[in-house]
Protein backbone atom coordinates (compact mmCIF):
# COMPACT_ATOMS: atom_id res chain seq x y z
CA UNK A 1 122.68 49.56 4.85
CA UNK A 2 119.18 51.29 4.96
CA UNK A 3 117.62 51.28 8.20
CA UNK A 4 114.07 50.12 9.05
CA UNK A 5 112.22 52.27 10.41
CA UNK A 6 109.22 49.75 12.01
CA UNK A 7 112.60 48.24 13.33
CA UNK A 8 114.24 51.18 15.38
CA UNK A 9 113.75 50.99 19.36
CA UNK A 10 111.41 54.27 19.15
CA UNK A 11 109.46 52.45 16.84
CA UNK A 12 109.26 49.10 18.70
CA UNK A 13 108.28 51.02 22.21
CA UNK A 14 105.71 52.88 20.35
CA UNK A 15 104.53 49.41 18.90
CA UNK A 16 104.87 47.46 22.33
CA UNK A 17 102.93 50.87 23.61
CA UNK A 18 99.66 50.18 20.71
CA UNK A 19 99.68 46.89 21.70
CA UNK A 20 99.06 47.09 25.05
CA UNK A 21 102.36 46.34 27.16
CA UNK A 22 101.92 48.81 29.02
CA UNK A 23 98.62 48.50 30.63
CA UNK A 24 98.13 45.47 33.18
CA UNK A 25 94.69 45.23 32.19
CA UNK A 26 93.56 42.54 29.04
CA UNK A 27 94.61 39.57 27.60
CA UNK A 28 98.55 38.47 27.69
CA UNK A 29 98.22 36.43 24.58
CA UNK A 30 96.40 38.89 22.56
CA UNK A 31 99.19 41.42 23.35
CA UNK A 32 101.59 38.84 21.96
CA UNK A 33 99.72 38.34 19.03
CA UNK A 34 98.78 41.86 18.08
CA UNK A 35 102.51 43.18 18.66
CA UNK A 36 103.37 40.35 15.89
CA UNK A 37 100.57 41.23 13.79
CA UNK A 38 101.57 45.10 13.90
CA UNK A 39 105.33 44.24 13.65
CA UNK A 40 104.67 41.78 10.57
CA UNK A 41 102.44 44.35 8.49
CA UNK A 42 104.56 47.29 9.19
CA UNK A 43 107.25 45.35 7.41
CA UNK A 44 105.06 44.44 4.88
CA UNK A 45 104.42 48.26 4.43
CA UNK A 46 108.38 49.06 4.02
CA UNK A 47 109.77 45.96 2.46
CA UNK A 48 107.17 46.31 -0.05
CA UNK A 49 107.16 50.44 -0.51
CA UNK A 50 103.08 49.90 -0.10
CA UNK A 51 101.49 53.14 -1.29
CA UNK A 52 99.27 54.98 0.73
CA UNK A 53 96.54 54.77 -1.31
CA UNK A 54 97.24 50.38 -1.94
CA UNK A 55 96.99 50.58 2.13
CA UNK A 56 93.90 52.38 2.87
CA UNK A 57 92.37 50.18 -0.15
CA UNK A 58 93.47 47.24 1.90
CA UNK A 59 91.50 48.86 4.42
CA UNK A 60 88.51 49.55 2.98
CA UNK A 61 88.63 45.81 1.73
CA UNK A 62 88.59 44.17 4.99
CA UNK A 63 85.50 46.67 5.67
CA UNK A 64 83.67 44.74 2.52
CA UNK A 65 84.84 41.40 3.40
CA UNK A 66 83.45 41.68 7.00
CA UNK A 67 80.05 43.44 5.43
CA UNK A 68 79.59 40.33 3.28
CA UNK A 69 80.93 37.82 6.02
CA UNK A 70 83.34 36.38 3.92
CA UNK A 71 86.41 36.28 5.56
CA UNK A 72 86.15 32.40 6.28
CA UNK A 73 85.63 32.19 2.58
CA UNK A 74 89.00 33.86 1.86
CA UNK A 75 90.69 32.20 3.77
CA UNK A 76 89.69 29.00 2.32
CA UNK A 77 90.70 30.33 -1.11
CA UNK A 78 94.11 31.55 0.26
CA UNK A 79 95.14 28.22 1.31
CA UNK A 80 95.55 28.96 5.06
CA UNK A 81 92.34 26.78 6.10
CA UNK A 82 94.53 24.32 4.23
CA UNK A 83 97.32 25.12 6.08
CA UNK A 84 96.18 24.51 9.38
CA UNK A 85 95.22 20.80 8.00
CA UNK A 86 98.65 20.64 6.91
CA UNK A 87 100.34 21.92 10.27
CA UNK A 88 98.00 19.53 12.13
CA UNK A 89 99.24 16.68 10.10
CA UNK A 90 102.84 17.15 10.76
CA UNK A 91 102.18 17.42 14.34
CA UNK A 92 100.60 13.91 14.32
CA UNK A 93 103.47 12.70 12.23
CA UNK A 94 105.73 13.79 15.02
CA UNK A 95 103.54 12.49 17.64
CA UNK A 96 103.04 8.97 15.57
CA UNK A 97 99.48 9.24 15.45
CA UNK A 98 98.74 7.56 12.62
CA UNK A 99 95.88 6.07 10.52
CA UNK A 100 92.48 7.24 9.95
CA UNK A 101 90.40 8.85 7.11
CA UNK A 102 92.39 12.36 6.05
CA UNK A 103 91.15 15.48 7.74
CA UNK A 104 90.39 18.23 5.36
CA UNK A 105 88.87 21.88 6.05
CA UNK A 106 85.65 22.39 7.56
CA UNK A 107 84.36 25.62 5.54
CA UNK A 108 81.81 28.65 6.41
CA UNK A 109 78.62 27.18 5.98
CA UNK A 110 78.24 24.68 9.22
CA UNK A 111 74.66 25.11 11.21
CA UNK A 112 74.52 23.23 14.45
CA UNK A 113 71.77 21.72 16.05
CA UNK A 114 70.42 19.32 12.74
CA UNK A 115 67.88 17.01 13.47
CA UNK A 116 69.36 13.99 15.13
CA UNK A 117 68.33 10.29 14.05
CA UNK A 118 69.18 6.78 15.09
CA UNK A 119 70.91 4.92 11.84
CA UNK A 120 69.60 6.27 8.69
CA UNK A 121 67.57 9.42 7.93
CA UNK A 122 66.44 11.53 4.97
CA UNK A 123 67.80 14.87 4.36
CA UNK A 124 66.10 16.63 1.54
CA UNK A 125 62.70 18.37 2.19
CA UNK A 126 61.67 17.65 -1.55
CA UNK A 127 61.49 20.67 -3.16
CA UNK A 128 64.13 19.55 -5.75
CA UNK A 129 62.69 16.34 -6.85
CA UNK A 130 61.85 17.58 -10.48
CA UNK A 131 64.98 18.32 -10.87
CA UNK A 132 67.77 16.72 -8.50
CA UNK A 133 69.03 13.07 -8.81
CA UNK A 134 67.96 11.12 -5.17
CA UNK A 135 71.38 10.02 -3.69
CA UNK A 136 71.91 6.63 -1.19
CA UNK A 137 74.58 7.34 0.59
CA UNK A 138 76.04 4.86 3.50
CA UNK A 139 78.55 3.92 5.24
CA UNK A 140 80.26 2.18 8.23
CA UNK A 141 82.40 4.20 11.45
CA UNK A 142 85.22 2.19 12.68
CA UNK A 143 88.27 2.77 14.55
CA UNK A 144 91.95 2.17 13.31
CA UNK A 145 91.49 -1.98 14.03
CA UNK A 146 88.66 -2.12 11.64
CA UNK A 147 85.78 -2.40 14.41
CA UNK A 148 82.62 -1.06 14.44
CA UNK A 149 82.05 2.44 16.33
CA UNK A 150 78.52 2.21 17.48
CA UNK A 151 77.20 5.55 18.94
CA UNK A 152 79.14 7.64 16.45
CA UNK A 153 77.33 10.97 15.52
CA UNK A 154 77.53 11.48 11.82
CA UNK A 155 76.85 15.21 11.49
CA UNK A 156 76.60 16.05 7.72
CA UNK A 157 75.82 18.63 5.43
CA UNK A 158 75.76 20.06 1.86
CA UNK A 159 74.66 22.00 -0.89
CA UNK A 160 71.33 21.71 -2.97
CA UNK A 161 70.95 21.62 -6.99
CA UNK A 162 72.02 25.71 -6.93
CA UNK A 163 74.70 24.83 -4.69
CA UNK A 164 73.45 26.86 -2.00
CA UNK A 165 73.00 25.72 1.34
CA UNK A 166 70.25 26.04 3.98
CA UNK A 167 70.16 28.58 6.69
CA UNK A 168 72.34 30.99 4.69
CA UNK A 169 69.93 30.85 1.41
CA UNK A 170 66.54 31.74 2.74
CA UNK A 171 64.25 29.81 0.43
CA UNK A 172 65.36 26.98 1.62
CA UNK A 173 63.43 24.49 4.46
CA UNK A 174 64.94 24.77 8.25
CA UNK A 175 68.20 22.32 7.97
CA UNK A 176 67.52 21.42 4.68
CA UNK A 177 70.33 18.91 3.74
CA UNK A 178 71.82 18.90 7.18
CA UNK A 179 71.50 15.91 9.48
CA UNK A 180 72.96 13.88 12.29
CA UNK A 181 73.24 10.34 12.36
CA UNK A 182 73.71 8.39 15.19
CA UNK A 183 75.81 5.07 13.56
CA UNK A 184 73.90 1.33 14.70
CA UNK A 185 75.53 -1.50 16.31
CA UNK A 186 77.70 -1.94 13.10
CA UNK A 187 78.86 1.55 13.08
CA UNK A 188 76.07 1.80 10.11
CA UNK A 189 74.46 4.92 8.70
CA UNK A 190 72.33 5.81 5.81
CA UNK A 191 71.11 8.84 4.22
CA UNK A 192 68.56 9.29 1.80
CA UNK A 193 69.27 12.92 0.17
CA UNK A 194 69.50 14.61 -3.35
CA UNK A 195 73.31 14.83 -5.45
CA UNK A 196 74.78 18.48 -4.45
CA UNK A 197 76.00 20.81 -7.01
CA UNK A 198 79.08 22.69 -6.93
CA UNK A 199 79.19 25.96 -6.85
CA UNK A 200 81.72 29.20 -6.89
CA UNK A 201 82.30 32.08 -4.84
CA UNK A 202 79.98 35.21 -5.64
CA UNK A 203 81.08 36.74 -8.95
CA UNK A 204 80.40 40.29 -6.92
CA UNK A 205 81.88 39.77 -3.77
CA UNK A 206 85.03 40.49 -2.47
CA UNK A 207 86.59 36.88 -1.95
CA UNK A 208 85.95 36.58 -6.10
CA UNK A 209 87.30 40.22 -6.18
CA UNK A 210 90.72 38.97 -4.63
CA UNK A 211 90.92 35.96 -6.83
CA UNK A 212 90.26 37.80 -9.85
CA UNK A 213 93.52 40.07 -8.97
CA UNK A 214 95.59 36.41 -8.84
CA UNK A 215 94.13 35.29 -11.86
CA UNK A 216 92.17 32.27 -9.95
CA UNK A 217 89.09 30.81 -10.05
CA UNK A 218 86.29 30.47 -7.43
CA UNK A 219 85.32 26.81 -8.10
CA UNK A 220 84.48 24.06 -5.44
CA UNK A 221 83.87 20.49 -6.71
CA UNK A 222 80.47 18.60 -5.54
CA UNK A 223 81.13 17.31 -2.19
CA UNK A 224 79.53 16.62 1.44
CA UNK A 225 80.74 18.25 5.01
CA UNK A 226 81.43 16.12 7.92
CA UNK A 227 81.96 16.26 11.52
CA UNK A 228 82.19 12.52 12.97
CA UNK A 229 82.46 12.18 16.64
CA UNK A 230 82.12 9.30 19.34
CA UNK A 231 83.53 8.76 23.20
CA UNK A 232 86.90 8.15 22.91
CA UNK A 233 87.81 8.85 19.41
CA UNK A 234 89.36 11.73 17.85
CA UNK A 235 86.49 14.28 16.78
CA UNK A 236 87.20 14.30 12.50
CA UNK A 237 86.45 16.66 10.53
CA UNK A 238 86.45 15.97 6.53
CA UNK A 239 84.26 15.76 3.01
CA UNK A 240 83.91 13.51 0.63
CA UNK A 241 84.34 14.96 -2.86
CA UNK A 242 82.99 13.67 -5.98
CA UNK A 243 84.75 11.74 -8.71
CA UNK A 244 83.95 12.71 -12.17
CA UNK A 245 83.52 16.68 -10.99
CA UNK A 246 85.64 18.91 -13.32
CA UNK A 247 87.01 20.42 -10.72
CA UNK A 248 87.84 17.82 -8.30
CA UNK A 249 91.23 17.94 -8.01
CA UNK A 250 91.05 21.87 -8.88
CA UNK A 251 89.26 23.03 -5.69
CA UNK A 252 89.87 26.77 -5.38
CA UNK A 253 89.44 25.94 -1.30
CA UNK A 254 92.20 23.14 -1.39
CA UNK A 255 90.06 20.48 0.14
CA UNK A 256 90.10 17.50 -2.21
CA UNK A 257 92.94 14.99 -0.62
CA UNK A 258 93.22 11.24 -1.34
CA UNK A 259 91.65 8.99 0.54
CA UNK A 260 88.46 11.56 0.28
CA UNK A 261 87.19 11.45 -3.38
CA UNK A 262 83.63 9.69 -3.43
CA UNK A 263 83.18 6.69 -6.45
CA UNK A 264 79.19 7.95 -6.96
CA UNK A 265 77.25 5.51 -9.17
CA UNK A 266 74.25 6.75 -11.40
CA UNK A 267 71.87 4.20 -12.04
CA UNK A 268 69.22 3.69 -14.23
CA UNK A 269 67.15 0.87 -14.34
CA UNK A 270 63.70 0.89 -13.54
CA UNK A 271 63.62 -1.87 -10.96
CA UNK A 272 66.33 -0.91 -8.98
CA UNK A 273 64.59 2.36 -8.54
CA UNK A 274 61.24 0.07 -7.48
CA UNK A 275 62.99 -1.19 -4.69
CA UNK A 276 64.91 2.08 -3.19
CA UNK A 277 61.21 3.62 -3.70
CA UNK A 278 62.07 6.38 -6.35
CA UNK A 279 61.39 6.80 -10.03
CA UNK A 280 63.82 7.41 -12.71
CA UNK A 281 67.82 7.76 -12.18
CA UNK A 282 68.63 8.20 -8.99
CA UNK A 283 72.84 7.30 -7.15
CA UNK A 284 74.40 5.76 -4.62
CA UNK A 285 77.44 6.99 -2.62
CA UNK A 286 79.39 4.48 -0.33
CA UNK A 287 82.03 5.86 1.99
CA UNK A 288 83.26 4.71 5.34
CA UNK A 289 85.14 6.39 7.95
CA UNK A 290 87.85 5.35 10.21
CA UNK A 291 88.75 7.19 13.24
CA UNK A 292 91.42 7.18 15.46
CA UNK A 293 91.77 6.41 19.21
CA UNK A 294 91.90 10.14 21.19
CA UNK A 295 94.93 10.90 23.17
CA UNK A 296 93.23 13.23 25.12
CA UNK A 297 89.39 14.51 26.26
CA UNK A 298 90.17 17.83 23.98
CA UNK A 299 90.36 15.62 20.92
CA UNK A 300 87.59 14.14 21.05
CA UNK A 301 85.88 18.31 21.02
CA UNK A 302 85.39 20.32 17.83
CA UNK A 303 87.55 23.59 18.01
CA UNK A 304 85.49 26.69 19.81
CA UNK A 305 85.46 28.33 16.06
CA UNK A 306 82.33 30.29 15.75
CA UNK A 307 79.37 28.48 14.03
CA UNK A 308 75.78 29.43 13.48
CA UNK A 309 73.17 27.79 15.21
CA UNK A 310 69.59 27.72 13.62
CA UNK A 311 66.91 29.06 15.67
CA UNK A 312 63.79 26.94 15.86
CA UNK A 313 61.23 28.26 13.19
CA UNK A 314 63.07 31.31 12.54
């Protein structure tokens, strides 16, 4: 039987050494995880027989990932952001928390601070009127009995006609189509806001670049982000994706799940758009959301994961 090298004691020492076991100074859990991380790809490397030259292009890969800041792209694509949903899910199954609209992945493209608005709002700027379709959407927050959640922050956001979104494509308005909506006495809100587009990963970046190589595409359905929070309720985080889009229920970033496809209706007729105040074809989205009771402060909290935050007129 061949030995592994990455396995021999030498080899361990040296790896316990890189990772910082043998300095008192840093972080304990980081030591922990980098001595897996090392140990895992140095495996990889011999179980493998990875080439020198398929390493160092691994390499220079995570360089042009991190240049484009797409890494929380590819990891959307590789399923892991997925994952994490998934692992999440099976700890609430063992805990018997149940109930509650799905959680699904919260993507790259959140901006905090949106405006903030009591019960309804509008979230276009528009600059797409000639050509988007003016969406209704609404809804009601309640808990797992079915009653209202008054207070609730609706914090919601999504792509334009180009499916682009604001803050990271420049030519468009400060939070364009990104809002927060605090819910009414009902557990209420309303939007007023334009139909997104789907869109796909750049054909020239490197999250494309890796899909190409497993013969995937980059696709996401038309959908809407949300974060929904109120005291004493668990903080969810989900989207709504929309029926009819071709690739629905083909998301390259896993994050259509039942219970979170979106029934939009198109309508046109002339009167109906008199009295929403539009012209032409315009939709309406309903979707409620139920949350569940939190079990502790922490759940009721977003996770510390790194998020822009728009600058005030910058």
């Amino acid at each position: 039987m061949t030995v592994k090298i990455s396995q021999t004691a030498e080899v361990q020492k040296f790896f316990e050494e890189a990772s910082g076991f043998n300095s008192e100074q840093g972080s304990p859990r980081i030591k922990q995880l980098m001595l897996r991380i090392v140990n895992d790809i140095a495996r990889i490397v011999e179980d493998l027989e990875v080439t020198q030259d398929e390493f160092w292009m691994a390499v220079d890969y995570i360089n042009r990932l991190g240049g484009r800041h797409e890494a929380g792209l590819l990891v959307a694509g590789l399923g892991l952001e997925h994952f994490l949903d998934l692992l999440q899910d099976a700890k609430d199954e063992q805990a018997g928390l149940t109930g509650g609209t799905p959680r699904t992945i919260e993507g790259p493209l959140y901006v905090a601070g949106a405006p903030i608005s009591q019960g309804e709002t509008r979230m276009d700027d528009g600059s797409e009127l000639d050509e988007a379709t003016v969406m209704f959407l609404q809804g009601r927050v309640v808990d797992t009995d079915g009653n209202p959640v008054a207070g609730a922050t609706v914090d919601l956001w999504h792509a334009n006609t180009k499916g682009n979104y604001s803050y990271f494509d420049k030519s468009q308005s400060e939070y364009n189509l990104r809002r927060r909506i605090v819910t009414d006495a009902e557990g209420r809100y309303r939007a007023r806001s334009i139909v997104p587009s789907g869109y796909g990963c750049s054909a020239d970046g490197p999250t494309q670049e890796c899909l190409d190589l497993l013969g995937r595409h980059g696709q996401r359905p038309a959908h809407i982000h949300f974060f929904i929070s109120a005291p004493g309720h668990r903080l969810l985080t989900t989207q709504i994706n929309l029926a009819g889009d071709q690739y629905l229920w083909d998301d390259f970033a896993y994050a259509t799940r039942d219970g979170l496809v979106g029934d939009i209706r198109f309508i046109d007729d002339a009167a109906a758009a008199d009295a929403r105040g539009v012209q032409g074809r315009f939709a309406e989205l309903d979707f409620d959301f139920q949350l569940q009771k939190a079990v502790s402060l922490e759940a009721e909290l977003r996770s510390q994961r790194p998020r822009a935050l728009q600058v005030q007129g910058a």
